[in-house]
N, C-alpha and C. Protein backbone atom coordinates (compact mmCIF):
# COMPACT_ATOMS: atom_id res chain seq x y z
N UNK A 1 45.30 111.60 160.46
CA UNK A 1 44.36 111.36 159.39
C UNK A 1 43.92 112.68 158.75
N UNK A 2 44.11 113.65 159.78
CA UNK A 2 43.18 115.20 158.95
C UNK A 2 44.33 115.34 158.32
N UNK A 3 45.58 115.51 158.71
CA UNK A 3 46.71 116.19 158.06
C UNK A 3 46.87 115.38 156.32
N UNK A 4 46.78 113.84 156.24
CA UNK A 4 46.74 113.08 155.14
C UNK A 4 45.38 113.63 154.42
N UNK A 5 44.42 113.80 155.09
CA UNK A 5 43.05 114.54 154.15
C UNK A 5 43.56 116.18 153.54
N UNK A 6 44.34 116.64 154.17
CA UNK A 6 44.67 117.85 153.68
C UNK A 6 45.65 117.94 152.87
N UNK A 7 46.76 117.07 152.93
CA UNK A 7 47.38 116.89 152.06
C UNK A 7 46.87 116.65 150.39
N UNK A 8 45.94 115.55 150.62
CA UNK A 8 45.33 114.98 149.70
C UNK A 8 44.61 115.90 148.54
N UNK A 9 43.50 116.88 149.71
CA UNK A 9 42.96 117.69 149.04
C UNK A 9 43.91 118.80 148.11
N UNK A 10 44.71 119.07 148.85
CA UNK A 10 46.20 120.14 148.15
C UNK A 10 46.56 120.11 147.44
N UNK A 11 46.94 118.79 146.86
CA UNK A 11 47.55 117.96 145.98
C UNK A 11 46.57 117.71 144.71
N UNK A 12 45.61 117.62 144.72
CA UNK A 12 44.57 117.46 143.59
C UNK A 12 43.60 118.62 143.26
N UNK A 13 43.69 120.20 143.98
CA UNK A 13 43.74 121.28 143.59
C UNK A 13 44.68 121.96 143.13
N UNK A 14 45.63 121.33 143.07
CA UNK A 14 47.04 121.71 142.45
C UNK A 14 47.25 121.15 141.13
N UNK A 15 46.54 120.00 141.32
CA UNK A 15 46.84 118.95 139.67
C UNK A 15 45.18 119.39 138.75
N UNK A 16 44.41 119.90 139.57
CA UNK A 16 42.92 119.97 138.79
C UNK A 16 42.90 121.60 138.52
N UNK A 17 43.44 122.46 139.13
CA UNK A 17 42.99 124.17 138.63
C UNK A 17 44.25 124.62 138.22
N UNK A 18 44.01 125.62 137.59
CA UNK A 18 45.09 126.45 137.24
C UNK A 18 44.55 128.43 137.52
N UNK A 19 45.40 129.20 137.46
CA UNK A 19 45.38 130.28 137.19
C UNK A 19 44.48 130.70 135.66
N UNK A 20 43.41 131.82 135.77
CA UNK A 20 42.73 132.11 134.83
C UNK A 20 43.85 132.59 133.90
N UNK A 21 43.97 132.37 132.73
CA UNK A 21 44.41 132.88 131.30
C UNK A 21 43.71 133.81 130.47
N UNK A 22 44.50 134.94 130.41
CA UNK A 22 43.85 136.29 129.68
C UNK A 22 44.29 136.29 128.00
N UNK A 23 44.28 136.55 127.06
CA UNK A 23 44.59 136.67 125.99
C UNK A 23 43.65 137.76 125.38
N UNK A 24 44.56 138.90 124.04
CA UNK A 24 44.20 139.54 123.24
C UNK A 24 43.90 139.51 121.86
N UNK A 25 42.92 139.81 121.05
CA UNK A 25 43.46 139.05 119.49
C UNK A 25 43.23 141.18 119.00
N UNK A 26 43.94 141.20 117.80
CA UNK A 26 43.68 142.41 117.17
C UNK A 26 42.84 142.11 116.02
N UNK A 27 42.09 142.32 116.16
CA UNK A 27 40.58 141.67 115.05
C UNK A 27 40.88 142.60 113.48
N UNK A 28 41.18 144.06 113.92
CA UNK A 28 41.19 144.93 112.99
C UNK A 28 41.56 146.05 113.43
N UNK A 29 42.32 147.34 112.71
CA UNK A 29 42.66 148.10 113.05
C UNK A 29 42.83 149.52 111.94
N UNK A 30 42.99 150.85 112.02
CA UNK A 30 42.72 151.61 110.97
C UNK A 30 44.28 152.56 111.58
N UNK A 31 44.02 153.92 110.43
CA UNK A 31 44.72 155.01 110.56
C UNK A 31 46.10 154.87 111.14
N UNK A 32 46.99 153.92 110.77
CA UNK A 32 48.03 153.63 110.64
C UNK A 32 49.05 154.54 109.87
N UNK A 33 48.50 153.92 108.31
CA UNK A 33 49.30 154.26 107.33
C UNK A 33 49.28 155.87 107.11
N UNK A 34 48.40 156.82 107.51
CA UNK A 34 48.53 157.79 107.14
C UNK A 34 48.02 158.63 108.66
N UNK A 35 47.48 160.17 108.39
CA UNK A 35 47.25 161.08 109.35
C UNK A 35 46.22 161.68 109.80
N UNK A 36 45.45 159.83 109.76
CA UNK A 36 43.98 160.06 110.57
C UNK A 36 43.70 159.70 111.50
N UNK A 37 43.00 159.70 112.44
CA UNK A 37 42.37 158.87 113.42
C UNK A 37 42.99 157.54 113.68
N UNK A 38 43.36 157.20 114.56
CA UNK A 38 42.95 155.62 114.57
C UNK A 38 42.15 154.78 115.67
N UNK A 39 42.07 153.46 115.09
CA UNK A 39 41.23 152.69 115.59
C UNK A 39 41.13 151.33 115.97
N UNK A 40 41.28 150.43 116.88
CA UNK A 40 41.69 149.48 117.08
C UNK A 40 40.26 148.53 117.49
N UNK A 41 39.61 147.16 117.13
CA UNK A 41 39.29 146.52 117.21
C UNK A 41 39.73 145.28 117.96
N UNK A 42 39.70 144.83 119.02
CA UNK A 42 40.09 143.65 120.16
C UNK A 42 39.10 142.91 120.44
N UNK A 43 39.81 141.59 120.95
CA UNK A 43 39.14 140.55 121.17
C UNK A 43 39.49 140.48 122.66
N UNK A 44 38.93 140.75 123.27
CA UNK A 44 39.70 140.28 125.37
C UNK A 44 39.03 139.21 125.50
N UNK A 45 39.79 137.73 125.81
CA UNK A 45 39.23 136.77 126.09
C UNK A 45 39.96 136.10 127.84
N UNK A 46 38.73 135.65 128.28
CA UNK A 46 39.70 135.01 129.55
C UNK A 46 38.95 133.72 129.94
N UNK A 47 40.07 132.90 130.05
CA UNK A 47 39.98 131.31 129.84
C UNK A 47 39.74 130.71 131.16
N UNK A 48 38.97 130.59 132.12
CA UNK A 48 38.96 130.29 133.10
C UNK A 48 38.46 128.80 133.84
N UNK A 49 38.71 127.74 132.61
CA UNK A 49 38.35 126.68 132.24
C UNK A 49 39.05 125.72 133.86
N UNK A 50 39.77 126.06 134.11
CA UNK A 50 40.45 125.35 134.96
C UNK A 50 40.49 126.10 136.69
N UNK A 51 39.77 127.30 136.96
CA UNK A 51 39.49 127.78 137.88
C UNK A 51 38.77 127.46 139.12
N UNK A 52 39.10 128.04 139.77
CA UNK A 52 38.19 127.60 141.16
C UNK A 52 37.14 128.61 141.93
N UNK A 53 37.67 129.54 141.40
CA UNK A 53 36.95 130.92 141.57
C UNK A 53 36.45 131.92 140.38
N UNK A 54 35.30 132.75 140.92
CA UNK A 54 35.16 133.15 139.37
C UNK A 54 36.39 134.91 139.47
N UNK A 55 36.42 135.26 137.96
CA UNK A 55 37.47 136.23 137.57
C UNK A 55 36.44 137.12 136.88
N UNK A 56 36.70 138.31 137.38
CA UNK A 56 36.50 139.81 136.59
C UNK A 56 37.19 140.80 136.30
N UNK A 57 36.63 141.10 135.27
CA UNK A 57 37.49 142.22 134.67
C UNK A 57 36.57 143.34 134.12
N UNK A 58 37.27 144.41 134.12
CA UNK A 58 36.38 145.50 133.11
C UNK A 58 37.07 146.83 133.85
N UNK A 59 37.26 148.27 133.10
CA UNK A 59 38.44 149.63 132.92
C UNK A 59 38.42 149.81 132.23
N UNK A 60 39.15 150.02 131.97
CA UNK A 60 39.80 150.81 130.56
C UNK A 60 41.20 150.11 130.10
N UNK A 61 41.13 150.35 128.79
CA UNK A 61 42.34 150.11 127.87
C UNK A 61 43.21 150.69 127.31
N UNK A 62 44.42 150.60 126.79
CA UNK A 62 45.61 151.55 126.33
C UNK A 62 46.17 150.77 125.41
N UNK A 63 46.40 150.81 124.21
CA UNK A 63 46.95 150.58 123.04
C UNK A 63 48.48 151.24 122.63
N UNK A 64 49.51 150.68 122.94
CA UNK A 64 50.76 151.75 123.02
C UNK A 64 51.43 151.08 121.52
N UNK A 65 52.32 152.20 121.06
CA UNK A 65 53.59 151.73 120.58
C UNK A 65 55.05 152.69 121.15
N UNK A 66 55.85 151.74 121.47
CA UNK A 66 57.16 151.91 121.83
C UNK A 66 56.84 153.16 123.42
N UNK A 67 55.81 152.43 124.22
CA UNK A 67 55.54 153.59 125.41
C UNK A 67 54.75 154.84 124.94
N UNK A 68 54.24 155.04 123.39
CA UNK A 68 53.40 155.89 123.19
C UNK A 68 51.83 155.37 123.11
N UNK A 69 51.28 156.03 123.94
CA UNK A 69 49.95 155.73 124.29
C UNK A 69 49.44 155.95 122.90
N UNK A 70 48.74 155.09 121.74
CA UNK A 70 47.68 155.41 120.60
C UNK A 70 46.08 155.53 120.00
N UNK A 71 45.71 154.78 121.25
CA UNK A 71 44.21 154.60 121.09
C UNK A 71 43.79 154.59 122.56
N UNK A 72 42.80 154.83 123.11
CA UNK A 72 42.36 154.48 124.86
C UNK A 72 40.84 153.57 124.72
N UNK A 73 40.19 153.24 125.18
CA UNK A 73 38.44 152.55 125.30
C UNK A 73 38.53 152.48 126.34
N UNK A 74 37.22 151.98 126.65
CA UNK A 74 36.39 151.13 128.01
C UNK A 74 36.28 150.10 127.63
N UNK A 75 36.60 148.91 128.89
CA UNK A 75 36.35 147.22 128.84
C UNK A 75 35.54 147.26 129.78
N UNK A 76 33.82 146.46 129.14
CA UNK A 76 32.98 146.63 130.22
C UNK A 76 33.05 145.28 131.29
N UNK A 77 32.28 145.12 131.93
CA UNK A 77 32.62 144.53 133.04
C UNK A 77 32.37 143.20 132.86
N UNK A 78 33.38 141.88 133.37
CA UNK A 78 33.23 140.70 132.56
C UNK A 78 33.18 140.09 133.61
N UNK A 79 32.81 138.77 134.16
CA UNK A 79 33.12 137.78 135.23
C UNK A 79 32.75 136.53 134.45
N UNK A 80 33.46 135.81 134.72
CA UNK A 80 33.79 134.55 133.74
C UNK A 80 33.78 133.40 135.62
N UNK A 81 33.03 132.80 135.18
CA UNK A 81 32.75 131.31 136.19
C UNK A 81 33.51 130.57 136.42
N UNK A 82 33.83 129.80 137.39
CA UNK A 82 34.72 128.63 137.37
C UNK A 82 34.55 127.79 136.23
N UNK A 83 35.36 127.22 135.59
CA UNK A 83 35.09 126.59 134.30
C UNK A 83 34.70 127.11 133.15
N UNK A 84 34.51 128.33 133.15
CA UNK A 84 33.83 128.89 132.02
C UNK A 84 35.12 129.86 131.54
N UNK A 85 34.40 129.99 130.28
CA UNK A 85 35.73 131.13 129.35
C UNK A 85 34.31 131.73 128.68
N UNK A 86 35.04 132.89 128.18
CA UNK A 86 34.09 134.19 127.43
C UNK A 86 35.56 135.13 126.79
N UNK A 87 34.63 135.79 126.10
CA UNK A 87 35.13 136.71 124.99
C UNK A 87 34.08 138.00 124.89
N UNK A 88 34.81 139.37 124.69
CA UNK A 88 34.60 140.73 125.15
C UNK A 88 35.16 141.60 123.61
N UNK A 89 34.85 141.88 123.47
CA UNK A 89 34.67 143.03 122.34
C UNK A 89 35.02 144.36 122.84
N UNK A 90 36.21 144.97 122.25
CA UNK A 90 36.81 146.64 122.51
C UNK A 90 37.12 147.49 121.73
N UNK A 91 36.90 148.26 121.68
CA UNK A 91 37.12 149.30 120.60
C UNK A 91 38.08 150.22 121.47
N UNK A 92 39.14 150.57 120.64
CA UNK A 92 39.98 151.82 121.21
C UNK A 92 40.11 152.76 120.44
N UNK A 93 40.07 153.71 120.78
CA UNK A 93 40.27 155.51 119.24
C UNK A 93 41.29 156.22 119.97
N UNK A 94 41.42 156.99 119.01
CA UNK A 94 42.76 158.09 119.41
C UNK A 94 42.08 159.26 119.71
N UNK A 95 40.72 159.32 118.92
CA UNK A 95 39.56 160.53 119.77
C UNK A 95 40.14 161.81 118.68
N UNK A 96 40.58 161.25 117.55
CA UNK A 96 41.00 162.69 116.29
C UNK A 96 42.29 162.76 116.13
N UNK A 97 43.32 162.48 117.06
CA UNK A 97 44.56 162.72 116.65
C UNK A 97 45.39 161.68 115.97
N UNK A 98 46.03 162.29 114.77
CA UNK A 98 46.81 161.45 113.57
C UNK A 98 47.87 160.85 114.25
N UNK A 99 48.79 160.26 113.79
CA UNK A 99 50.20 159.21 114.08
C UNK A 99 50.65 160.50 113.58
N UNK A 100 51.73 160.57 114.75
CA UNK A 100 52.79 161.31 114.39
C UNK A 100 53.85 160.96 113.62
N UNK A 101 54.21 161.66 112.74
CA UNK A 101 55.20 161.12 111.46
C UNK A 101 56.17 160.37 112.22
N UNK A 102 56.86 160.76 113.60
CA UNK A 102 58.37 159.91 113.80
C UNK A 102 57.84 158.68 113.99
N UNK A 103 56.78 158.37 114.56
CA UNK A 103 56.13 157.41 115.47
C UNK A 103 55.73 156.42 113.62
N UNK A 104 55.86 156.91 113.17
CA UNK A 104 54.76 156.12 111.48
C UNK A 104 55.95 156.11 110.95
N UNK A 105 57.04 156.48 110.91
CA UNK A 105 58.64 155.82 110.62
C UNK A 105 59.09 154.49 111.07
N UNK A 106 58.88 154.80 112.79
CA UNK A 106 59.44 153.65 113.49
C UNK A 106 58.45 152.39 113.13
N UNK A 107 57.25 152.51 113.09
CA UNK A 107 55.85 151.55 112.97
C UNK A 107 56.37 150.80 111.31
N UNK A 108 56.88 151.62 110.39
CA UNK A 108 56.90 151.25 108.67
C UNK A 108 58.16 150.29 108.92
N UNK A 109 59.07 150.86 109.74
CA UNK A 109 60.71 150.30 109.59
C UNK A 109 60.63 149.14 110.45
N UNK A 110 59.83 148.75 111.65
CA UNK A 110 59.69 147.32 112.41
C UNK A 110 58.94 146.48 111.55
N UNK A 111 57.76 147.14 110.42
CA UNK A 111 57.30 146.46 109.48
C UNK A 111 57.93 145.65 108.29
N UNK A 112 59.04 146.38 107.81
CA UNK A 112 59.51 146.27 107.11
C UNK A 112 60.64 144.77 107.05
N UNK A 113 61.05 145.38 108.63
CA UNK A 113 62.14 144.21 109.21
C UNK A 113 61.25 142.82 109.22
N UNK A 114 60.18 143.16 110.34
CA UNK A 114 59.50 142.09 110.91
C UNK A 114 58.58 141.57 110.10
N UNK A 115 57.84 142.13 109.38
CA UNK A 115 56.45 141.77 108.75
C UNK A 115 55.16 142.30 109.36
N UNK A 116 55.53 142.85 110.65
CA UNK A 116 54.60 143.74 111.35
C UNK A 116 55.15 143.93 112.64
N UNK A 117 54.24 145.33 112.70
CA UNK A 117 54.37 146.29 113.70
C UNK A 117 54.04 145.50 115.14
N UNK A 118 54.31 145.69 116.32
CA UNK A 118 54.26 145.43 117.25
C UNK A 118 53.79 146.22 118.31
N UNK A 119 52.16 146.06 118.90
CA UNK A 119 52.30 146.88 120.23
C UNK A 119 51.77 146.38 121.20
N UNK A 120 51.31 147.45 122.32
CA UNK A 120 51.37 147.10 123.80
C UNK A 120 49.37 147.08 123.75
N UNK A 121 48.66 146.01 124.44
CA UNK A 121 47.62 146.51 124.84
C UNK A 121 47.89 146.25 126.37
N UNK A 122 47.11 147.17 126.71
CA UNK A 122 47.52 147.23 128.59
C UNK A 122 45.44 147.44 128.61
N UNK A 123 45.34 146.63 129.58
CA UNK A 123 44.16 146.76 130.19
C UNK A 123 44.23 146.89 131.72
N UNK A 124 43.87 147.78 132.43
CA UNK A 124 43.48 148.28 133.86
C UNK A 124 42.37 148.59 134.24
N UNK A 125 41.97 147.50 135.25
CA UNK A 125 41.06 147.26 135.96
C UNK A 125 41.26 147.43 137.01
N UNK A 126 41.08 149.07 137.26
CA UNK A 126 41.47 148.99 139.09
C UNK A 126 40.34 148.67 140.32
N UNK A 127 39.06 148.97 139.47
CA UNK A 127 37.73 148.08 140.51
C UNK A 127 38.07 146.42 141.14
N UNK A 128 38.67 145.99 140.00
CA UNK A 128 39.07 143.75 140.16
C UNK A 128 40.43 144.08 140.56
N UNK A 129 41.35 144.89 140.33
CA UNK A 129 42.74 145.57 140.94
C UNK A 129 43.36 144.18 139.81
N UNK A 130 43.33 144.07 138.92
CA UNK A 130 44.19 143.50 137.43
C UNK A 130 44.97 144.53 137.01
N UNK A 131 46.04 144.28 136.33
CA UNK A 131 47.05 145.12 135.68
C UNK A 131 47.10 143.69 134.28
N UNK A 132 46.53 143.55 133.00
CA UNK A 132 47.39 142.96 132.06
C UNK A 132 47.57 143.55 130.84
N UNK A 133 49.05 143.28 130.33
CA UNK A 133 49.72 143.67 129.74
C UNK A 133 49.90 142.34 128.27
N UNK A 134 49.63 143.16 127.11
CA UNK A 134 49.54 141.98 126.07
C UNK A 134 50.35 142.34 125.03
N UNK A 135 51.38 142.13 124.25
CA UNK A 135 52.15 142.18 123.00
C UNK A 135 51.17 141.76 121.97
N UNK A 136 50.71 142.66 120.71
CA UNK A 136 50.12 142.15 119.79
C UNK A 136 50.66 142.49 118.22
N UNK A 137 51.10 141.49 117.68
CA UNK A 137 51.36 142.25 115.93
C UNK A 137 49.90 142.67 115.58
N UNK A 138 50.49 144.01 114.64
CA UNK A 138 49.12 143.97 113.87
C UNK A 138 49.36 143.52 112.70
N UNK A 139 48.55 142.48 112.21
CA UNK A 139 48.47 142.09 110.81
C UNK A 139 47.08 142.35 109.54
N UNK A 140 47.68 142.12 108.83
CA UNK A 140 46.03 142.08 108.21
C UNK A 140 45.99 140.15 108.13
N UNK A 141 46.77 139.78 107.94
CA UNK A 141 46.51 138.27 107.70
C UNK A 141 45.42 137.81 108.87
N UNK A 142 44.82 136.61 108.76
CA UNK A 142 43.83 135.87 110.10
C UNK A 142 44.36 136.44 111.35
N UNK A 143 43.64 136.88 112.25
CA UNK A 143 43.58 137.67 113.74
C UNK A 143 43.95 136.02 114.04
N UNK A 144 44.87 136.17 115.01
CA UNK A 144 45.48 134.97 116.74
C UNK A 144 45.37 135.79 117.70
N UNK A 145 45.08 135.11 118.85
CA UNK A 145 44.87 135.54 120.08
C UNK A 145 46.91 135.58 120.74
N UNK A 146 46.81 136.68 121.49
CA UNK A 146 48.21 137.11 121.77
C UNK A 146 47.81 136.65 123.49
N UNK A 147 48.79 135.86 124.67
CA UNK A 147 48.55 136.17 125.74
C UNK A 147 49.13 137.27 126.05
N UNK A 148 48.57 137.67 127.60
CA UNK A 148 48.77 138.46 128.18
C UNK A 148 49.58 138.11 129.73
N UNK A 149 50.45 138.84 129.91
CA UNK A 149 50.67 139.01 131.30
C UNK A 149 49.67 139.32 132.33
N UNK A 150 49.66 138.91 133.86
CA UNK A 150 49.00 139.55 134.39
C UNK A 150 49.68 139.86 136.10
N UNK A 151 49.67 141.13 135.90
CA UNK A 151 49.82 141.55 137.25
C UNK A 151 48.72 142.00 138.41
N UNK A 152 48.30 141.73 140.01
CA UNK A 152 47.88 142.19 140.45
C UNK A 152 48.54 143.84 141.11
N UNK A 153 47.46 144.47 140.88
CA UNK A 153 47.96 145.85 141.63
C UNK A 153 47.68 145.80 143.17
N UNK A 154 48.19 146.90 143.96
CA UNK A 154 48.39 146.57 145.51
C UNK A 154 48.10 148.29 145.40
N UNK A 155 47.63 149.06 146.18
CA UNK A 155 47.36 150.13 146.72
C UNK A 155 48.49 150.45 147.70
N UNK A 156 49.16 151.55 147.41
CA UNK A 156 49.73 152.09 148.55
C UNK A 156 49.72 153.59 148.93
N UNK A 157 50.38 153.83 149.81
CA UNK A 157 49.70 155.66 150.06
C UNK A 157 50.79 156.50 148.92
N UNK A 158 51.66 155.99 148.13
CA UNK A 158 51.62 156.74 146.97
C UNK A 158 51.33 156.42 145.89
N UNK A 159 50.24 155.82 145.54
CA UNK A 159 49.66 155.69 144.23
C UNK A 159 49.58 154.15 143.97
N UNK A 160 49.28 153.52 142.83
CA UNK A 160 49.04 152.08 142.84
C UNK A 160 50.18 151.71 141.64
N UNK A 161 50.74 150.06 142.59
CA UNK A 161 51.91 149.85 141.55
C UNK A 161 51.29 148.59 141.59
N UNK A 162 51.96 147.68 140.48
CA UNK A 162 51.45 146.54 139.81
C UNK A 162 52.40 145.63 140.97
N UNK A 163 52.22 144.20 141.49
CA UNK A 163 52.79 143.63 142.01
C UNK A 163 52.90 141.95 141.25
N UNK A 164 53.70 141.73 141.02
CA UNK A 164 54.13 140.79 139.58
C UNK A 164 53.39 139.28 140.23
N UNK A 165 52.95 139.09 139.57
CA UNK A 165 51.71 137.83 139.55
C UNK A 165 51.25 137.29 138.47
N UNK A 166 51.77 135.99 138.00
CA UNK A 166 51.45 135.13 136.59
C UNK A 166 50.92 133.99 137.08
């Protein structure tokens, strides 16, 4: 009878929760087109509507194109409830330094092809030990929320690597 109660219970925490869902939106963004500053505006949202536990987050952020790091911020510290979802506000800067011309070639010519540029936001949270990783176009048209990957990181005695977890 316990083993059928445990079953039971297994089976309908399996059909009732899911894994928290992270997503990015690019709200707005600057110093692209030319050889100023730039600046990135984000939306970090995490959906935890279907959870069983609560989820936090908060580190720092990295804004890449093609593996070049472009903007950095702080994501302050978030915990989202079982059932609950929230949304976080980020700012990332480059802290003064312009787009480098090769880098504002490659950014014009994926534009050109695609309709927009494509990059990496990476958020690391090594306090909650999160690693996620988000693909975002930048557009000017209406901001969408982009998901994100998420990896947990694992500590080891040479440094911390992401250990693949969706």
């Amino acid at each position: 009878m316990l083993f059928v109660g445990t079953l039971a219970w297994a089976i309908f925490m399996m059909l009732t929760s899911r894994l928290p869902v992270f997503s990015v939106t690019v709200d707005g963004f600057s110093g692209l087109d030319d050889r100023v500053p730039r600046a990135f505006n984000l939306t970090m949202a995490v959906d935890n509507l279907g959870g069983t536990y609560e989820v936090c987050v908060g580190g720092e952020t990295v804004v890449l194109y093609g593996g070049v790091p472009l903007a950095t911020g702080g994501v302050e510290k978030l915990c989202v409830p079982p059932k609950g979802a929230a949304d976080l506000a980020v700012v990332a800067a480059s802290g003064g330094v312009g787009l480098p011309e090769a880098l504002a070639e490659l950014m014009a010519a994926e534009k050109r092809a695609d309709g927009a540029a494509h990059v990496e936001v990476r958020v690391i949270s090594e306090k909650h030990n999160w690693l996620l990783s988000c693909t975002a176009a930048l557009e000017r048209a209406a901001a969408r929320p982009y998901p994100c990957k998420k990896s947990l990181m694992i500590d080891e005695s040479d440094g911390v690597r992401p250990a693949r977890w969706q």
